[in-house]
Protein backbone atom coordinates (compact mmCIF):
# COMPACT_ATOMS: atom_id res chain seq x y z
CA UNK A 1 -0.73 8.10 8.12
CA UNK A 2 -0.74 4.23 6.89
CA UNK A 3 1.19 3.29 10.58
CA UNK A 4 -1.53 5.06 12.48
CA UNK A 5 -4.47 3.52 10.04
CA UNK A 6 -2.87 0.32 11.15
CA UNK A 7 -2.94 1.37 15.08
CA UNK A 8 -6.00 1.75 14.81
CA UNK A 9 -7.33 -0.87 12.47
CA UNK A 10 -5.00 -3.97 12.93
CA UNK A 11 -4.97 -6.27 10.37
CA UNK A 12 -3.31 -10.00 11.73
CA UNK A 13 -1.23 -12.23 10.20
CA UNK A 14 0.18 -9.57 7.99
CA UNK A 15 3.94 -8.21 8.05
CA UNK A 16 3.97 -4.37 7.12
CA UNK A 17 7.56 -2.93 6.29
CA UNK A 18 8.02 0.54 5.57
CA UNK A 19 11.48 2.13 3.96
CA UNK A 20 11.89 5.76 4.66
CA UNK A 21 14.89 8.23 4.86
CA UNK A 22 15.30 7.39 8.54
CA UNK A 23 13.65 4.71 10.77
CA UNK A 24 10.23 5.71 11.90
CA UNK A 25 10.53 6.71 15.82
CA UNK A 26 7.68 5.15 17.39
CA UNK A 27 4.73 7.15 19.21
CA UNK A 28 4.48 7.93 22.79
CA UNK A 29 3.55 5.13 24.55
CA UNK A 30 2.80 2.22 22.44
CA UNK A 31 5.56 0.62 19.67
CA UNK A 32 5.16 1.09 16.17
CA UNK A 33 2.44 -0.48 14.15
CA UNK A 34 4.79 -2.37 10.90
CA UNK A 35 8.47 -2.54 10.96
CA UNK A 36 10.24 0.05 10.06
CA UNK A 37 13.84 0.47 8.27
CA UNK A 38 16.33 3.20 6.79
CA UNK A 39 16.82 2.95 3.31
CA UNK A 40 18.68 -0.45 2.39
CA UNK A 41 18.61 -1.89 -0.83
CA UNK A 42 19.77 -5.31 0.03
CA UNK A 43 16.99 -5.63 3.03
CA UNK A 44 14.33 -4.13 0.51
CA UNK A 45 15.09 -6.72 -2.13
CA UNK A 46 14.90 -9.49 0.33
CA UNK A 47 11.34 -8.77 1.63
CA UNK A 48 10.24 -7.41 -2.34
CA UNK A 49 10.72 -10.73 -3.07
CA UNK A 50 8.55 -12.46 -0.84
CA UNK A 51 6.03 -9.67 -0.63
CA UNK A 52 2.42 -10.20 -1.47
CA UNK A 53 2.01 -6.65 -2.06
CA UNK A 54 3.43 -2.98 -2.25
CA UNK A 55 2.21 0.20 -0.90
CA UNK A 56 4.37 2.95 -2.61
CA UNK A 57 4.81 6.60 -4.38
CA UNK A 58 4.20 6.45 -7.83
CA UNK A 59 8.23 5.96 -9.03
CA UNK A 60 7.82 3.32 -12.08
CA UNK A 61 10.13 0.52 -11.27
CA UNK A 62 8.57 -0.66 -8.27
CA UNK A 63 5.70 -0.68 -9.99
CA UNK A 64 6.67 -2.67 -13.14
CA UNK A 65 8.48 -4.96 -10.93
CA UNK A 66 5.65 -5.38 -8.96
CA UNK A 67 3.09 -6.21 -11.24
CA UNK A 68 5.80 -8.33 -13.71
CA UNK A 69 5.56 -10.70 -10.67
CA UNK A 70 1.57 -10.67 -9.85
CA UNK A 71 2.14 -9.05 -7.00
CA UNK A 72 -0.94 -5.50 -6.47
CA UNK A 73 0.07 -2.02 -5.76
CA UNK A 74 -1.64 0.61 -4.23
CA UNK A 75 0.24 3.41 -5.19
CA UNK A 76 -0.05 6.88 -3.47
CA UNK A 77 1.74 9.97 -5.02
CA UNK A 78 4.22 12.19 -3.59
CA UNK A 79 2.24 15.68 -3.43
CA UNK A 80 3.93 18.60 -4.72
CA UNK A 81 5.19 16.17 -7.76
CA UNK A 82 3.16 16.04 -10.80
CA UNK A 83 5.28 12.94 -12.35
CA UNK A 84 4.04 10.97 -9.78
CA UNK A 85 0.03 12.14 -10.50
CA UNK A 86 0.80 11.20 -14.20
CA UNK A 87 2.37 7.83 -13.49
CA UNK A 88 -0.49 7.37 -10.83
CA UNK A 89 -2.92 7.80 -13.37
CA UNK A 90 -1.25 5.75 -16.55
CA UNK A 91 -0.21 2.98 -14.21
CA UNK A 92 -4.06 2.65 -12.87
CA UNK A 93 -4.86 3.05 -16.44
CA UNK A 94 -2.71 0.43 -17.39
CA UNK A 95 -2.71 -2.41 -14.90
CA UNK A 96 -6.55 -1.67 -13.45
CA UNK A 97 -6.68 -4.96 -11.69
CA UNK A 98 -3.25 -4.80 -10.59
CA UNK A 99 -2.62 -1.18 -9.46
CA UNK A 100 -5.10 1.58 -7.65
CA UNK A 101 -4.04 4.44 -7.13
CA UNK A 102 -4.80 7.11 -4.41
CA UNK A 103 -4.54 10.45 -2.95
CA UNK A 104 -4.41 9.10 0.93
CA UNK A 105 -4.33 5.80 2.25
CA UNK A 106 -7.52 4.41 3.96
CA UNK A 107 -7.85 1.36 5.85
CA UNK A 108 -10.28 -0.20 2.86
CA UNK A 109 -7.27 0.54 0.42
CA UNK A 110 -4.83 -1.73 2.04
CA UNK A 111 -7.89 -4.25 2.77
CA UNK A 112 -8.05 -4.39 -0.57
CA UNK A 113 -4.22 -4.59 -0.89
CA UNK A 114 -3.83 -7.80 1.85
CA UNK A 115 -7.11 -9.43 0.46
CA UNK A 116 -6.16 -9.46 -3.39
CA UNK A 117 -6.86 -12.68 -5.10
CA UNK A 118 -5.34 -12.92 -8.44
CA UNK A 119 -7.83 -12.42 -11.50
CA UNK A 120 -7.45 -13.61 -15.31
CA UNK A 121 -7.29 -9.56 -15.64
CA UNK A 122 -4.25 -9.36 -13.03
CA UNK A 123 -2.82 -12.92 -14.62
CA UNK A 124 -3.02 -11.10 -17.87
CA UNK A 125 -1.64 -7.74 -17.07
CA UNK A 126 1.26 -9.31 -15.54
CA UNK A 127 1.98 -11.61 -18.44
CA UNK A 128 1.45 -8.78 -21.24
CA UNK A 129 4.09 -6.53 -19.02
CA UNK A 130 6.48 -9.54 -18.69
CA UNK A 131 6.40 -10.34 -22.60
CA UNK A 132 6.53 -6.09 -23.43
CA UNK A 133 9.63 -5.87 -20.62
CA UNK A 134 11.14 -8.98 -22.41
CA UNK A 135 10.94 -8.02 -26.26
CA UNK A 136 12.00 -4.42 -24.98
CA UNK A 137 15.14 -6.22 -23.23
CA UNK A 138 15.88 -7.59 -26.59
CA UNK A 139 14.96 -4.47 -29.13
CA UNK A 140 15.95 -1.90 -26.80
CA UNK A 141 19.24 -0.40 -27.94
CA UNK A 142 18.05 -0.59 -31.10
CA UNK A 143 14.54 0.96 -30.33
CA UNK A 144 16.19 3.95 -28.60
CA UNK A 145 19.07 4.52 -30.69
CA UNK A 146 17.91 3.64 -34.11
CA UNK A 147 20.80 1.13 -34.15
């Protein structure tokens, strides 16, 4: 769905990378609309860290990564997984400014996603997860374990 939203609606000056099981084969007659790669956690990393945002399921660590670095999510859940609804809805909960989550991608969703300007909201939802990740980091053994 998002590679044929951006066939149709191209948005310039904008590098779209998508990780899936399997490279993406492109359609008949024209090439693919973002890049597309297998799987690869060293080639993810590189481009998560220079990304200026993430279009994802609703698994938690790319989120909390994402938003620990200012960086906005649109989040869509897997169907057929109800963890994924829930984290949808506590992460949009959560980081409103940051996150918005959705049940299908439309063209005004990742708009919204390329366009983001940073707000004192998204400044401050990034900084409270940073400081909550950090004294968690610290406490954490003895959080969970009672240690």
């Amino acid at each position: 769905r998002l590679e044929r939203l951006l066939a149709q609606f191209s948005i310039s000056g904008v590098e779209i990378h998508c990780f899936t099981t399997a490279p993406l084969t492109p359609p008949a007659g024209r090439p693919l609309a973002l890049e597309s790669h297998a799987k690869q956690r060293a080639l993810f990393k590189h481009y998560f860290d220079r990304c200026t945002g993430i279009i994802c399921s609703t698994g938690n660590e790319t989120i909390w990564e994402a938003v620990c670095r200012g960086v906005p999510v649109l989040t869509v859940p897997t169907s057929g997984h109800p963890e994924q609804m829930m984290n949808a809805r506590i992460h949009g909960r959560a980081f409103p400014a940051s996150v918005r989550a959705v049940s299908r991608v439309r063209i005004e969703d990742v708009r919204w996603l390329v366009d983001f300007k940073p707000s004192e909201e998204s400044i401050a939802e990034s900084s409270a997860l940073r400081e909550r990740a950090t004294t968690f980091d610290a406490e954490g053994a003895r959080l969970l374990c009672g240690a």
